[in-house]
PDB file of N, CA and C in Angstrom:
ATOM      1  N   UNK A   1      77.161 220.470 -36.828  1.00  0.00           N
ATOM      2  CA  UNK A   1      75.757 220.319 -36.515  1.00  0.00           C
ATOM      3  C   UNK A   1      75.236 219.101 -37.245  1.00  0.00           C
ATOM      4  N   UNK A   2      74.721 218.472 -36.230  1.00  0.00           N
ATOM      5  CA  UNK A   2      74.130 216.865 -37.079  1.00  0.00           C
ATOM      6  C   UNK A   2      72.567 217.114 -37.612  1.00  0.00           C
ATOM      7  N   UNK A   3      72.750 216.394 -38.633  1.00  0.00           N
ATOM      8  CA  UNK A   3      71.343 217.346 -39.644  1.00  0.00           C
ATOM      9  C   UNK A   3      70.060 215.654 -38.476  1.00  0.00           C
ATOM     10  N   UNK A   4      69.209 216.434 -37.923  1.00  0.00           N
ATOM     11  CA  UNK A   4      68.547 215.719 -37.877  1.00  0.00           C
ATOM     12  C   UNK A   4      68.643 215.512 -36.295  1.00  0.00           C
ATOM     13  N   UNK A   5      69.440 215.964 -35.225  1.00  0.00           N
ATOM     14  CA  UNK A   5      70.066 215.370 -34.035  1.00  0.00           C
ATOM     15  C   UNK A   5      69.354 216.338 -33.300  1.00  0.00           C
ATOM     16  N   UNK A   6      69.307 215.373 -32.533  1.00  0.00           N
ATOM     17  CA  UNK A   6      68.062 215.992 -30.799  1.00  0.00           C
ATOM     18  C   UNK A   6      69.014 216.563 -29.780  1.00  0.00           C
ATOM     19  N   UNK A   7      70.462 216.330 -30.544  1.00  0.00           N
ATOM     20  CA  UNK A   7      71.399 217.093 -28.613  1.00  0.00           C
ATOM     21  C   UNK A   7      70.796 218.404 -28.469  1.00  0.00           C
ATOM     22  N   UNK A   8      71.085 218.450 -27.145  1.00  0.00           N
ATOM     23  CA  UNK A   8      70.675 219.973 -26.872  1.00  0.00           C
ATOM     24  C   UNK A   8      71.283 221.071 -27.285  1.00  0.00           C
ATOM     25  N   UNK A   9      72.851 220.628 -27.611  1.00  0.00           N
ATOM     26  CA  UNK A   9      73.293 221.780 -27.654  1.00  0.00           C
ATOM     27  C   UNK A   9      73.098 222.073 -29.254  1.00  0.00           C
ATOM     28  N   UNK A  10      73.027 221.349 -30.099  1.00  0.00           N
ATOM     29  CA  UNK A  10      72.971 221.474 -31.539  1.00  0.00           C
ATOM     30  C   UNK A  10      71.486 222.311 -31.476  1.00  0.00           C
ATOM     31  N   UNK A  11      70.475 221.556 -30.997  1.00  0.00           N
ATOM     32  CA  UNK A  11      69.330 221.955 -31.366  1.00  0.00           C
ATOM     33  C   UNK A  11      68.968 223.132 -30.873  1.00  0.00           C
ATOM     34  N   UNK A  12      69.916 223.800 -29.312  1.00  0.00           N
ATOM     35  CA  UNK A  12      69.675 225.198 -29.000  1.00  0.00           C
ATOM     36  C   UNK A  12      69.867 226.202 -29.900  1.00  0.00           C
ATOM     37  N   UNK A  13      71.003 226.117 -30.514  1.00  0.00           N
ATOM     38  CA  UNK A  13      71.747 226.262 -32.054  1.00  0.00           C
ATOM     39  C   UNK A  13      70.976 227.106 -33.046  1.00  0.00           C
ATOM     40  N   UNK A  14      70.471 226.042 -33.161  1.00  0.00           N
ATOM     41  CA  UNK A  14      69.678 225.759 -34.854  1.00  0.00           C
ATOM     42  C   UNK A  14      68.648 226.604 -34.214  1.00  0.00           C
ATOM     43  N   UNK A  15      67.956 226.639 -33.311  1.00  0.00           N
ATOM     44  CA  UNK A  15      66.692 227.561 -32.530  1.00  0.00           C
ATOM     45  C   UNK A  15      67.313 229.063 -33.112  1.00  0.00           C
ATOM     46  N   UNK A  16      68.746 229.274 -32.236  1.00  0.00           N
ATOM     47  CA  UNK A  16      69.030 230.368 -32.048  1.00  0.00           C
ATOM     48  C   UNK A  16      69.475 231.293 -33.181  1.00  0.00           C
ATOM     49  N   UNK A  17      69.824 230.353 -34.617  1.00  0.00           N
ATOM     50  CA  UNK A  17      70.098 230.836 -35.663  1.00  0.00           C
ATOM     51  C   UNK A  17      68.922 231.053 -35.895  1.00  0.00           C
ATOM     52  N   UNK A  18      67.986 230.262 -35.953  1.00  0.00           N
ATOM     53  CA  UNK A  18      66.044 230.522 -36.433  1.00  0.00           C
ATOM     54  C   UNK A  18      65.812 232.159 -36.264  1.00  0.00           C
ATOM     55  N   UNK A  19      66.126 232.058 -34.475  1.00  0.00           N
ATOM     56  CA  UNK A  19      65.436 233.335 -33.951  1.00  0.00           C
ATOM     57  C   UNK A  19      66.151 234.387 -34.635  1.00  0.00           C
ATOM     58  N   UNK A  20      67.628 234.481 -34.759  1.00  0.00           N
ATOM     59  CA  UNK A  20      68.407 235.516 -35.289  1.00  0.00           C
ATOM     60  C   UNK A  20      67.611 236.283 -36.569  1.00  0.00           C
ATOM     61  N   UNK A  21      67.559 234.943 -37.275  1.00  0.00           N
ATOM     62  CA  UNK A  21      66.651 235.087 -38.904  1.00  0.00           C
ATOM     63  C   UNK A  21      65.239 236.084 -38.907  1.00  0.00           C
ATOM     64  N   UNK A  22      64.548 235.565 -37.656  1.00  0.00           N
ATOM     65  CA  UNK A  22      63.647 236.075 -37.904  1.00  0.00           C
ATOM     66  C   UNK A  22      63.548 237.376 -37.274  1.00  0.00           C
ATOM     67  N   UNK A  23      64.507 237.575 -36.620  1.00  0.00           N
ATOM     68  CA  UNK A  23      64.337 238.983 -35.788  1.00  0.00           C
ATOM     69  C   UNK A  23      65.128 240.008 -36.845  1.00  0.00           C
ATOM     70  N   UNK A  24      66.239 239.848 -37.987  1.00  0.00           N
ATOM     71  CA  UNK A  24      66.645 240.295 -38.826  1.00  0.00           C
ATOM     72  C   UNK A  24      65.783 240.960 -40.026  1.00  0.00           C
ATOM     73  N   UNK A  25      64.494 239.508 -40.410  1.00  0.00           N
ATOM     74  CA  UNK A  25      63.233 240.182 -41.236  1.00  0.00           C
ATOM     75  C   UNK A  25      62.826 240.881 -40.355  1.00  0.00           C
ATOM     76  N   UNK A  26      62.231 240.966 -39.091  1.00  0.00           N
ATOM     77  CA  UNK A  26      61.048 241.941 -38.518  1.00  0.00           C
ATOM     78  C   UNK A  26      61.647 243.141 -38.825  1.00  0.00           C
ATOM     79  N   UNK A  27      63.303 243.367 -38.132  1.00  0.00           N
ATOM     80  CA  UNK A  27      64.124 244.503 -38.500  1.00  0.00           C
ATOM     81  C   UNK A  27      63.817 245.148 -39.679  1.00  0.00           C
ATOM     82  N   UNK A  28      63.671 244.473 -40.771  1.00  0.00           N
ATOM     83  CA  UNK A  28      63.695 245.179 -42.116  1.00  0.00           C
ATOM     84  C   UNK A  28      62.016 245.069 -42.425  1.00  0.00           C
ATOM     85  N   UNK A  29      61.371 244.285 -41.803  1.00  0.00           N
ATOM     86  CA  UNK A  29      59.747 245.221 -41.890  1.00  0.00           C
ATOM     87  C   UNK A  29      59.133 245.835 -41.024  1.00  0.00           C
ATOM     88  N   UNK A  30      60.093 246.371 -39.880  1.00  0.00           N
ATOM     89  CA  UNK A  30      60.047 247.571 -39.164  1.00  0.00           C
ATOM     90  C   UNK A  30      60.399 248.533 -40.185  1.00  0.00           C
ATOM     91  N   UNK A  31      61.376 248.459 -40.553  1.00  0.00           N
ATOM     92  CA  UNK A  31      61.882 249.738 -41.484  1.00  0.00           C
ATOM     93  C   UNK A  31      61.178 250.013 -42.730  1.00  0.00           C
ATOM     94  N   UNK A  32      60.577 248.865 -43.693  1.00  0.00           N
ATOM     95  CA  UNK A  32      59.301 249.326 -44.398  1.00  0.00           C
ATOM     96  C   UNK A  32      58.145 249.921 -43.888  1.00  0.00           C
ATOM     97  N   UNK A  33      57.603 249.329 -42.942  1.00  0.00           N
ATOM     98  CA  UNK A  33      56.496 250.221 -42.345  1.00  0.00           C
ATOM     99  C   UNK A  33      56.981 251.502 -41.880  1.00  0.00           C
ATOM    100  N   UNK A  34      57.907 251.648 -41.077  1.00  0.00           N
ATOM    101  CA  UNK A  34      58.072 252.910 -40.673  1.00  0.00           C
ATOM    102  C   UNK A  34      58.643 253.941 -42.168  1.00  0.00           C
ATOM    103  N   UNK A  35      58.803 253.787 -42.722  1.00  0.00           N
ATOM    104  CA  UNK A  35      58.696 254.388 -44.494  1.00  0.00           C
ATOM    105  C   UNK A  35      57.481 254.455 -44.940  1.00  0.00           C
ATOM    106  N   UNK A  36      56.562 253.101 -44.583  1.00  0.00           N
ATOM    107  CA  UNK A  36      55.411 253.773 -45.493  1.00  0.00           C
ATOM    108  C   UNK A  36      54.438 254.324 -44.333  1.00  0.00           C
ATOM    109  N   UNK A  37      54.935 254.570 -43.223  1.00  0.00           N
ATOM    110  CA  UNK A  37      54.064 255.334 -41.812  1.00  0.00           C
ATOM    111  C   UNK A  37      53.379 254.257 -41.902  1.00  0.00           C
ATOM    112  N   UNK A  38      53.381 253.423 -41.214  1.00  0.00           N
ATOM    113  CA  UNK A  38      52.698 252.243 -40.574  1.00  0.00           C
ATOM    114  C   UNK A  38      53.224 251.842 -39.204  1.00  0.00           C
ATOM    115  N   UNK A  39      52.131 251.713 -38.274  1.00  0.00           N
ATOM    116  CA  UNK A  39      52.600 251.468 -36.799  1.00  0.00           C
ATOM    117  C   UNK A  39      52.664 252.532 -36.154  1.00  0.00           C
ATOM    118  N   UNK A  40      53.465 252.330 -34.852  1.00  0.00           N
ATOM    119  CA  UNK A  40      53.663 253.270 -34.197  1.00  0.00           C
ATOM    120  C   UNK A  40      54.730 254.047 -34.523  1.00  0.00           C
ATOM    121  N   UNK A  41      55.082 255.390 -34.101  1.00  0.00           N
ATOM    122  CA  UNK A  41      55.895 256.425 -34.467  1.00  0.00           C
ATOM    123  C   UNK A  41      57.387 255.854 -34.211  1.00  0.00           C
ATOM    124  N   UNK A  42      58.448 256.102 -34.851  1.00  0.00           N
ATOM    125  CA  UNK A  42      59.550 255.901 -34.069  1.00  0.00           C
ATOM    126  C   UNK A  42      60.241 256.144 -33.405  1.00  0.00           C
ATOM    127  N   UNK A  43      60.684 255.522 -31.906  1.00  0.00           N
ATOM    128  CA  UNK A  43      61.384 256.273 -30.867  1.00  0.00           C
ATOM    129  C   UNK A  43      62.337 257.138 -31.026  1.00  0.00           C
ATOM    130  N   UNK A  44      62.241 257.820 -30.022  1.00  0.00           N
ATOM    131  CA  UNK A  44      63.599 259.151 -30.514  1.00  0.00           C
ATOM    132  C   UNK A  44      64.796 258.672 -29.613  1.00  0.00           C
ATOM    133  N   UNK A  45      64.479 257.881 -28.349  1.00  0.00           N
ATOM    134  CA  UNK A  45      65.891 257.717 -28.319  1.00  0.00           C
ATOM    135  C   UNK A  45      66.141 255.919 -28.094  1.00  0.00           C
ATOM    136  N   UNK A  46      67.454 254.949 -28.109  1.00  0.00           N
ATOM    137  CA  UNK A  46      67.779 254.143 -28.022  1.00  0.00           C
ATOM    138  C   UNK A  46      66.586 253.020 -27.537  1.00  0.00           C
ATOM    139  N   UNK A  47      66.453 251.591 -27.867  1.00  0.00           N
ATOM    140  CA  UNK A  47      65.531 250.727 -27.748  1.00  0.00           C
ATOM    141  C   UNK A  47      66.349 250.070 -26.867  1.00  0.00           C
ATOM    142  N   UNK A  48      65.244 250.240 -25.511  1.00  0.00           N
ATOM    143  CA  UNK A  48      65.973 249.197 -24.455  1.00  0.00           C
ATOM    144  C   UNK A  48      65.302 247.714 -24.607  1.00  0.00           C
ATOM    145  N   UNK A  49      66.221 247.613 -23.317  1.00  0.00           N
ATOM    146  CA  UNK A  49      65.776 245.309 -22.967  1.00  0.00           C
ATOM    147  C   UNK A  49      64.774 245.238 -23.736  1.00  0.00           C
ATOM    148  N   UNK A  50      63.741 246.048 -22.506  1.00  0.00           N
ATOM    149  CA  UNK A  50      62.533 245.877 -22.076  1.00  0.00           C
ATOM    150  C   UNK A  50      61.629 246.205 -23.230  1.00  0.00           C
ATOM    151  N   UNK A  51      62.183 247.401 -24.070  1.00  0.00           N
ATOM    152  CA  UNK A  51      61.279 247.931 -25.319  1.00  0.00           C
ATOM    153  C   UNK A  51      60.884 246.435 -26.723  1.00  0.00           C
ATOM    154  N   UNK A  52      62.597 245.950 -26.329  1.00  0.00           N
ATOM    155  CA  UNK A  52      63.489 245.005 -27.636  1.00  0.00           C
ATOM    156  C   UNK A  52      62.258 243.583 -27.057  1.00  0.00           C
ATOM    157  N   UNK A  53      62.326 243.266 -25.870  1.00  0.00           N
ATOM    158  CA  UNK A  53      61.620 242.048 -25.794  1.00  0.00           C
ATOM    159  C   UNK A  53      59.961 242.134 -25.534  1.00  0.00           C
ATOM    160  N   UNK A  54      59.445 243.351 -25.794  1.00  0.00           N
ATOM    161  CA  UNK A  54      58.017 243.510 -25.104  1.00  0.00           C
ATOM    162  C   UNK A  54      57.566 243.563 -27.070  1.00  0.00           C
ATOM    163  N   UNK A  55      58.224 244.095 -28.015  1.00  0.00           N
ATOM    164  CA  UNK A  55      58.075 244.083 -29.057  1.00  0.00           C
ATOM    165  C   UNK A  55      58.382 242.714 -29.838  1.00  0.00           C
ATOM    166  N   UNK A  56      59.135 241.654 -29.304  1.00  0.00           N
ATOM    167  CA  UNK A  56      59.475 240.643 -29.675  1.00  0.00           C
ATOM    168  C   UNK A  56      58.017 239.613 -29.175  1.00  0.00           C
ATOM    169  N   UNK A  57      58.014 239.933 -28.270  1.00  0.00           N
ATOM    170  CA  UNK A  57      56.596 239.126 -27.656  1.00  0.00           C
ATOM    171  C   UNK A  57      55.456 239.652 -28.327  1.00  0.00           C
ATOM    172  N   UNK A  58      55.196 240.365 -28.439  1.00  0.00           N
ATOM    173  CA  UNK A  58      53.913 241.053 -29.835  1.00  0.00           C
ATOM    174  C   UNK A  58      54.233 240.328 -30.807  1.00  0.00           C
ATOM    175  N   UNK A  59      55.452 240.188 -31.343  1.00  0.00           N
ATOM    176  CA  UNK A  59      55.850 239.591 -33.019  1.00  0.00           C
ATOM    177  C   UNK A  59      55.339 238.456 -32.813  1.00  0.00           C
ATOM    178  N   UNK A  60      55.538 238.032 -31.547  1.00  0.00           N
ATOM    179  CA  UNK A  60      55.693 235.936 -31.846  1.00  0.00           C
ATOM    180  C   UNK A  60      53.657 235.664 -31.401  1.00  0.00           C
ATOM    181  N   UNK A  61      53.234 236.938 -30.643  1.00  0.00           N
ATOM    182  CA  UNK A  61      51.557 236.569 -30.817  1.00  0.00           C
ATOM    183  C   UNK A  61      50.813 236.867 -31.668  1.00  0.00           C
ATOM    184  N   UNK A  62      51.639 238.122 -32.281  1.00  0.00           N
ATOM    185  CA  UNK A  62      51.065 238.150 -34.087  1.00  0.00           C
ATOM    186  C   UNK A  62      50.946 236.694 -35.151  1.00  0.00           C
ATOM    187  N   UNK A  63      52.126 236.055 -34.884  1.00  0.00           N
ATOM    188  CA  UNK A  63      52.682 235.161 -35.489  1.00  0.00           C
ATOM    189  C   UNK A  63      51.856 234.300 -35.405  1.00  0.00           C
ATOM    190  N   UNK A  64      51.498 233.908 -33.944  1.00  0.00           N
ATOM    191  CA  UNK A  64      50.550 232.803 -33.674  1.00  0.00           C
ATOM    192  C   UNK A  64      48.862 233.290 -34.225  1.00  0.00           C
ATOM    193  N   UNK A  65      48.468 234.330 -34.417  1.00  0.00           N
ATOM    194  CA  UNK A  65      47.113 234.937 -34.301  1.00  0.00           C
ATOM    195  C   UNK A  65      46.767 234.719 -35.488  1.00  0.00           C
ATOM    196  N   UNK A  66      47.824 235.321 -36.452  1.00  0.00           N
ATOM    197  CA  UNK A  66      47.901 234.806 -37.607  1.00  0.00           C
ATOM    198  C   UNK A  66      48.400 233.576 -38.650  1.00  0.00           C
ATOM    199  N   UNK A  67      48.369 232.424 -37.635  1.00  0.00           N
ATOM    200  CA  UNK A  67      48.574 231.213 -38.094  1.00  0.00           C
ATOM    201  C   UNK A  67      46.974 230.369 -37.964  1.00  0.00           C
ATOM    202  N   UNK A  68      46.686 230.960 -36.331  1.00  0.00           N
ATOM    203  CA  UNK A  68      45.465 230.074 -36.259  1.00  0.00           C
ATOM    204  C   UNK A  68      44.511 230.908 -36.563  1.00  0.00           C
ATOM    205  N   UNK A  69      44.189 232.163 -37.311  1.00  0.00           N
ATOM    206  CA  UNK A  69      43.584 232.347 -38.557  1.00  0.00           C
ATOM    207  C   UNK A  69      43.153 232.076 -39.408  1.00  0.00           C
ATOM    208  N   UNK A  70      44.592 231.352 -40.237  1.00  0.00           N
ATOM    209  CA  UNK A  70      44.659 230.893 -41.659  1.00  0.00           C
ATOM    210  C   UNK A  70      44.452 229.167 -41.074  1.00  0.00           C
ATOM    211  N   UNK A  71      44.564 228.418 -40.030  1.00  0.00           N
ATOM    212  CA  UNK A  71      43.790 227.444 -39.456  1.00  0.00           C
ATOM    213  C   UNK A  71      42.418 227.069 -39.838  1.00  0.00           C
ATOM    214  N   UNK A  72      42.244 228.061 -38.742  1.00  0.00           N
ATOM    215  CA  UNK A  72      40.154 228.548 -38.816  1.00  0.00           C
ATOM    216  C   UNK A  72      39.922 228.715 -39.931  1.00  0.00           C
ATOM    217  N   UNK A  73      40.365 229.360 -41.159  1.00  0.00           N
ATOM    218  CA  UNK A  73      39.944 229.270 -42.470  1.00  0.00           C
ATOM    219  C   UNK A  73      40.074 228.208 -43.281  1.00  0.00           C
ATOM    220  N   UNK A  74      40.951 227.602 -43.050  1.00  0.00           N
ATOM    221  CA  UNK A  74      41.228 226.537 -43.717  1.00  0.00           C
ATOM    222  C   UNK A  74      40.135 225.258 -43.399  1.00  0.00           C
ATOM    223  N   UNK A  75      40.348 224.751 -41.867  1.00  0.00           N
ATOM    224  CA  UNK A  75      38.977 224.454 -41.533  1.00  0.00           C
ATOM    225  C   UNK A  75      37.438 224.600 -41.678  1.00  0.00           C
ATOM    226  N   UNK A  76      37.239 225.753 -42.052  1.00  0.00           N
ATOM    227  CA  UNK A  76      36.101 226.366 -42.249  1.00  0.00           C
ATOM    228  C   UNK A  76      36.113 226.218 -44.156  1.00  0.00           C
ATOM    229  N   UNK A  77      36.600 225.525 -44.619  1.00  0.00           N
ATOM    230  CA  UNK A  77      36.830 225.137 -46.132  1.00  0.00           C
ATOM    231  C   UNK A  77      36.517 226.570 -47.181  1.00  0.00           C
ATOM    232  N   UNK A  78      37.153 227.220 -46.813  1.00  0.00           N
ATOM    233  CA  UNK A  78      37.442 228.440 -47.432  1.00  0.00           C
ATOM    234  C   UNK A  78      38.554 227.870 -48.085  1.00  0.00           C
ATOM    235  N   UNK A  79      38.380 228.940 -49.258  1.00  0.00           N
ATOM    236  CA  UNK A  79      40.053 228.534 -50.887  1.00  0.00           C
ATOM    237  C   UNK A  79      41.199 229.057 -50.056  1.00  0.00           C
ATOM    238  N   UNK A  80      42.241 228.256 -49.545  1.00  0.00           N
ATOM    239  CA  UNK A  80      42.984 228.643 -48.378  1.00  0.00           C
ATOM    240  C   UNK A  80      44.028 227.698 -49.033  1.00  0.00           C
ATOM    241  N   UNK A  81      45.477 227.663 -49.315  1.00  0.00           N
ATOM    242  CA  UNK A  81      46.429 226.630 -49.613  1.00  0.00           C
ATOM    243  C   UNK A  81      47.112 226.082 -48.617  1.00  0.00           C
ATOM    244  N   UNK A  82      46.842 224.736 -48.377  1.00  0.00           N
ATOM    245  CA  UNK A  82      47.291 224.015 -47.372  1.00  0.00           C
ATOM    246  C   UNK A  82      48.719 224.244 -47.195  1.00  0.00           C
ATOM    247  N   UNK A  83      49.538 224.646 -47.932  1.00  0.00           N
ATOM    248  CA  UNK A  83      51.342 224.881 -47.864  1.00  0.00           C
ATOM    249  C   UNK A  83      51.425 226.239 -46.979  1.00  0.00           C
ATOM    250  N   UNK A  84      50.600 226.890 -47.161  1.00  0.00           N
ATOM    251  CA  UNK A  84      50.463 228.755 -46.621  1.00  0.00           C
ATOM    252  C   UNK A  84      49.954 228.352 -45.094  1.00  0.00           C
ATOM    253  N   UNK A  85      49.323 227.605 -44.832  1.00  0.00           N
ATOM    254  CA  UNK A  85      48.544 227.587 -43.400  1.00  0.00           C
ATOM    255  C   UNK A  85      50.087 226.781 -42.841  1.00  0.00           C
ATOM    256  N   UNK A  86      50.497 225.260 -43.612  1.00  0.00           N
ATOM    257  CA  UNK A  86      51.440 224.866 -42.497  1.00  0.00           C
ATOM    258  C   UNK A  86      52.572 225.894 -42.806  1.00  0.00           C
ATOM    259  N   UNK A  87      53.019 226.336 -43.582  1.00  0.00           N
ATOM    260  CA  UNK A  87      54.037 227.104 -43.639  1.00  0.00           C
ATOM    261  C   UNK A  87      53.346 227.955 -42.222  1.00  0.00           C
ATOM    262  N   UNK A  88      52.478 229.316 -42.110  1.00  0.00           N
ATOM    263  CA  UNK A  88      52.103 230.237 -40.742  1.00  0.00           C
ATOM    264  C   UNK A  88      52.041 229.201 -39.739  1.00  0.00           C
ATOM    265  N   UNK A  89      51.800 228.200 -39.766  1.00  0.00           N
ATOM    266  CA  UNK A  89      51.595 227.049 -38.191  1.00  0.00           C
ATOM    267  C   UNK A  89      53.171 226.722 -38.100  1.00  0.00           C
ATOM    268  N   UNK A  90      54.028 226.655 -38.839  1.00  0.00           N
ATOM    269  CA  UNK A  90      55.047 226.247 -38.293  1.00  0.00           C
ATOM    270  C   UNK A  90      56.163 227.529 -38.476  1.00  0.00           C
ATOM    271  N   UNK A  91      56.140 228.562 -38.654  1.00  0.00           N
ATOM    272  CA  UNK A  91      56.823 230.013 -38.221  1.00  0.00           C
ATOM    273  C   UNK A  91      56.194 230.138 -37.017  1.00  0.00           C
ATOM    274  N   UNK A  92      54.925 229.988 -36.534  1.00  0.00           N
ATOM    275  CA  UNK A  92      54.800 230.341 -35.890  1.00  0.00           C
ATOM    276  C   UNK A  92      55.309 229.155 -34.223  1.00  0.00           C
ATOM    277  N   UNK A  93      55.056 228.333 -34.508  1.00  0.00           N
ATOM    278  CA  UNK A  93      56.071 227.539 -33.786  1.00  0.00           C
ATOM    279  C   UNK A  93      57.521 227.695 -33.699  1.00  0.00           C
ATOM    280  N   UNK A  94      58.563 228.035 -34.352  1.00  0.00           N
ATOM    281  CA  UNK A  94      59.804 228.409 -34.597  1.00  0.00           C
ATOM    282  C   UNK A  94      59.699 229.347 -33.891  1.00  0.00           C
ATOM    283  N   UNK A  95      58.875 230.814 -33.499  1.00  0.00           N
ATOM    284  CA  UNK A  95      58.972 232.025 -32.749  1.00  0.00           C
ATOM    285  C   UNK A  95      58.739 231.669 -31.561  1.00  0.00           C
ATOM    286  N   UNK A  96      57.483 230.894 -31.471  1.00  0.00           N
ATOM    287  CA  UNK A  96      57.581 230.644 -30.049  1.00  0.00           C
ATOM    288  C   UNK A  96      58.834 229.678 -29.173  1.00  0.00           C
ATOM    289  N   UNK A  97      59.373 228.690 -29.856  1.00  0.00           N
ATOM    290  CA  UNK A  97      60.285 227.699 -29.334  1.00  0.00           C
ATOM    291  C   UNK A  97      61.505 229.068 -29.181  1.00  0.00           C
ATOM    292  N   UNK A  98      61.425 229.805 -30.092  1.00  0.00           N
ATOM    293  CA  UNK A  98      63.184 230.478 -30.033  1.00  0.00           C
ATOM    294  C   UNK A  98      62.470 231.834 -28.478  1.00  0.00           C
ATOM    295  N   UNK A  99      61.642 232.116 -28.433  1.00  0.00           N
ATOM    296  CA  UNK A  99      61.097 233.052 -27.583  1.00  0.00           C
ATOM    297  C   UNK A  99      61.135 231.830 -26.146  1.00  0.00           C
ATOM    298  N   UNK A 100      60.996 231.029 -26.223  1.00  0.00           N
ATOM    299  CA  UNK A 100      60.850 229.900 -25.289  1.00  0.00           C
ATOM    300  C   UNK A 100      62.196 229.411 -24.550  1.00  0.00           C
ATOM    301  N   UNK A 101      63.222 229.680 -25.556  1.00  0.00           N
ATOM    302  CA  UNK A 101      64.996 229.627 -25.605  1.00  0.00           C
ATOM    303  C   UNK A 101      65.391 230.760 -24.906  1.00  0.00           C
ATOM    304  N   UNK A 102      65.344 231.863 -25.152  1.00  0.00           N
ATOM    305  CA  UNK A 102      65.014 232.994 -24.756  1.00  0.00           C
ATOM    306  C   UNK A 102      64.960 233.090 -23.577  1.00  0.00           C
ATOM    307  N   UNK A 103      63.737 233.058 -23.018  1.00  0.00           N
ATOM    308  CA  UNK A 103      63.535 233.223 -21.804  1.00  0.00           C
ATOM    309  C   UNK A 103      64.363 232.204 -20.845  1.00  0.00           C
ATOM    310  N   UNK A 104      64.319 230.964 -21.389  1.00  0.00           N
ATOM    311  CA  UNK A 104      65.209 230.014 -20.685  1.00  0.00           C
ATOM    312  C   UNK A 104      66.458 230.543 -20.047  1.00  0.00           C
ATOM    313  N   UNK A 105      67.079 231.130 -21.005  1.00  0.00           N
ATOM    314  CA  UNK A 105      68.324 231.783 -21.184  1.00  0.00           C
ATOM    315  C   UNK A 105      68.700 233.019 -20.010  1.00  0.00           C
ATOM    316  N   UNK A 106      67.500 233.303 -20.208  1.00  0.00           N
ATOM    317  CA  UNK A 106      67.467 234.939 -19.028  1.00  0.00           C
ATOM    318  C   UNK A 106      67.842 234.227 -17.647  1.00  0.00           C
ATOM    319  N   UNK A 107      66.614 233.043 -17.146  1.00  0.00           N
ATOM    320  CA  UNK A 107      66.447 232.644 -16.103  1.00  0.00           C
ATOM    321  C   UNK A 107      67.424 231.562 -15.635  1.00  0.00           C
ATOM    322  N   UNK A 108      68.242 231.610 -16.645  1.00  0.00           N
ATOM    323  CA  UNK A 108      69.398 230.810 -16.375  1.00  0.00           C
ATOM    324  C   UNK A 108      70.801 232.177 -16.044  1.00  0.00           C
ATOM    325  N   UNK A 109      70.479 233.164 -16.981  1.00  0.00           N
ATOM    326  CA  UNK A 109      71.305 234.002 -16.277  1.00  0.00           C
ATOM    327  C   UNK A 109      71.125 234.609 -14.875  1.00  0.00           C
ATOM    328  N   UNK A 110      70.101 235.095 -14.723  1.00  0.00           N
ATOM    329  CA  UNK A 110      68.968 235.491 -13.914  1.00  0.00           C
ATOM    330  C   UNK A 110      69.922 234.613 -12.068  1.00  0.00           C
ATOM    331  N   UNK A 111      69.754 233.232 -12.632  1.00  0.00           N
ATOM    332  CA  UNK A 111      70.235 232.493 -11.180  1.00  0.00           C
ATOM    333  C   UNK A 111      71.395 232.562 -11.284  1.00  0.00           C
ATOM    334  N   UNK A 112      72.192 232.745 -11.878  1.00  0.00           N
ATOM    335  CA  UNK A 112      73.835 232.944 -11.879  1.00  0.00           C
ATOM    336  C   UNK A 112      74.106 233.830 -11.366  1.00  0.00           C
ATOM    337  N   UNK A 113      73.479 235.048 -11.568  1.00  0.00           N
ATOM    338  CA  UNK A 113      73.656 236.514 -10.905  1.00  0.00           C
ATOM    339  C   UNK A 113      73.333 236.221  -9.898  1.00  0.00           C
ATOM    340  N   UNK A 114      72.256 236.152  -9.188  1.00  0.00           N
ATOM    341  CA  UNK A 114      71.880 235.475  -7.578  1.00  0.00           C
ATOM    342  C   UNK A 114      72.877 234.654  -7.047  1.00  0.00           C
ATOM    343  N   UNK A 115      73.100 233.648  -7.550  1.00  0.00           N
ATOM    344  CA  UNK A 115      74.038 233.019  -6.886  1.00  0.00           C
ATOM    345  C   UNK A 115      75.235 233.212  -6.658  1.00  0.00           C
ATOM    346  N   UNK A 116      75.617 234.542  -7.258  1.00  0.00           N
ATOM    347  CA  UNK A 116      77.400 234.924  -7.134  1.00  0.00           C
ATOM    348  C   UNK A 116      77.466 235.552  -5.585  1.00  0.00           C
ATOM    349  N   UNK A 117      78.785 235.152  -5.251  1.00  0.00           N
ATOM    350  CA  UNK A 117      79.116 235.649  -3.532  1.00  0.00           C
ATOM    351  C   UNK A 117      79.206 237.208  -4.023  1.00  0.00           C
ATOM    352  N   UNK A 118      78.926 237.895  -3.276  1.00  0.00           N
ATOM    353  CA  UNK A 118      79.100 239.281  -2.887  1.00  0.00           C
ATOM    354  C   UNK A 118      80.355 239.502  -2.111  1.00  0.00           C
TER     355      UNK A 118
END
């Protein structure tokens, strides 16, 4: 991996390790909240596609909601540390680009399946 390089395939990469990362923390602050009863209850049986990516899409508009938050505050010259706002502005960019990969990914599988002869 070239530190710094725009190929696609490196940079799909580096996305896809991002997303891994961050879907690994949510994992483990799913499991704190659901310890300290926070959120919703936990399912009783197996987490499908549809459960895995409808909860992934909540994470990455949390992400954003709470970036341009700490934005608006910061703007609004409230005691806000400029490292904390770009740090939330740019996680929250990283979720969306790897959620953005993501979907790419589906709709690239998505036409492969269509297009196979029967």
């Amino acid at each position: 991996m070239s530190i710094g390089g725009i190929d696609g395939a490196m940079s799909v990469d580096r996305v896809m390790a991002l997303r891994a990362q961050i879907l690994e923390r949510n994992q483990a602050l799913a499991k704190v909240n659901a310890q300290a009863g926070v959120g919703a209850p936990a399912a009783t049986g197996p987490a499908t596609f549809a459960d895995s990516l409808t909860t992934a899409l909540r994470n990455v508009n949390e992400t954003q909601n709470q970036a341009a938050d700490l934005s608006a505050s910061y703007e609004r010259g409230e005691t806000i540390d400029i490292a904390k706002v770009m740090l939330a502005r740019q996680q929250a960019s990283v979720s969306f680009e790897a959620t953005l990969q993501v979907r790419n990914k589906l709709l690239s599988a998505y036409k492969d399946i269509m297009s196979m002869p029967v």
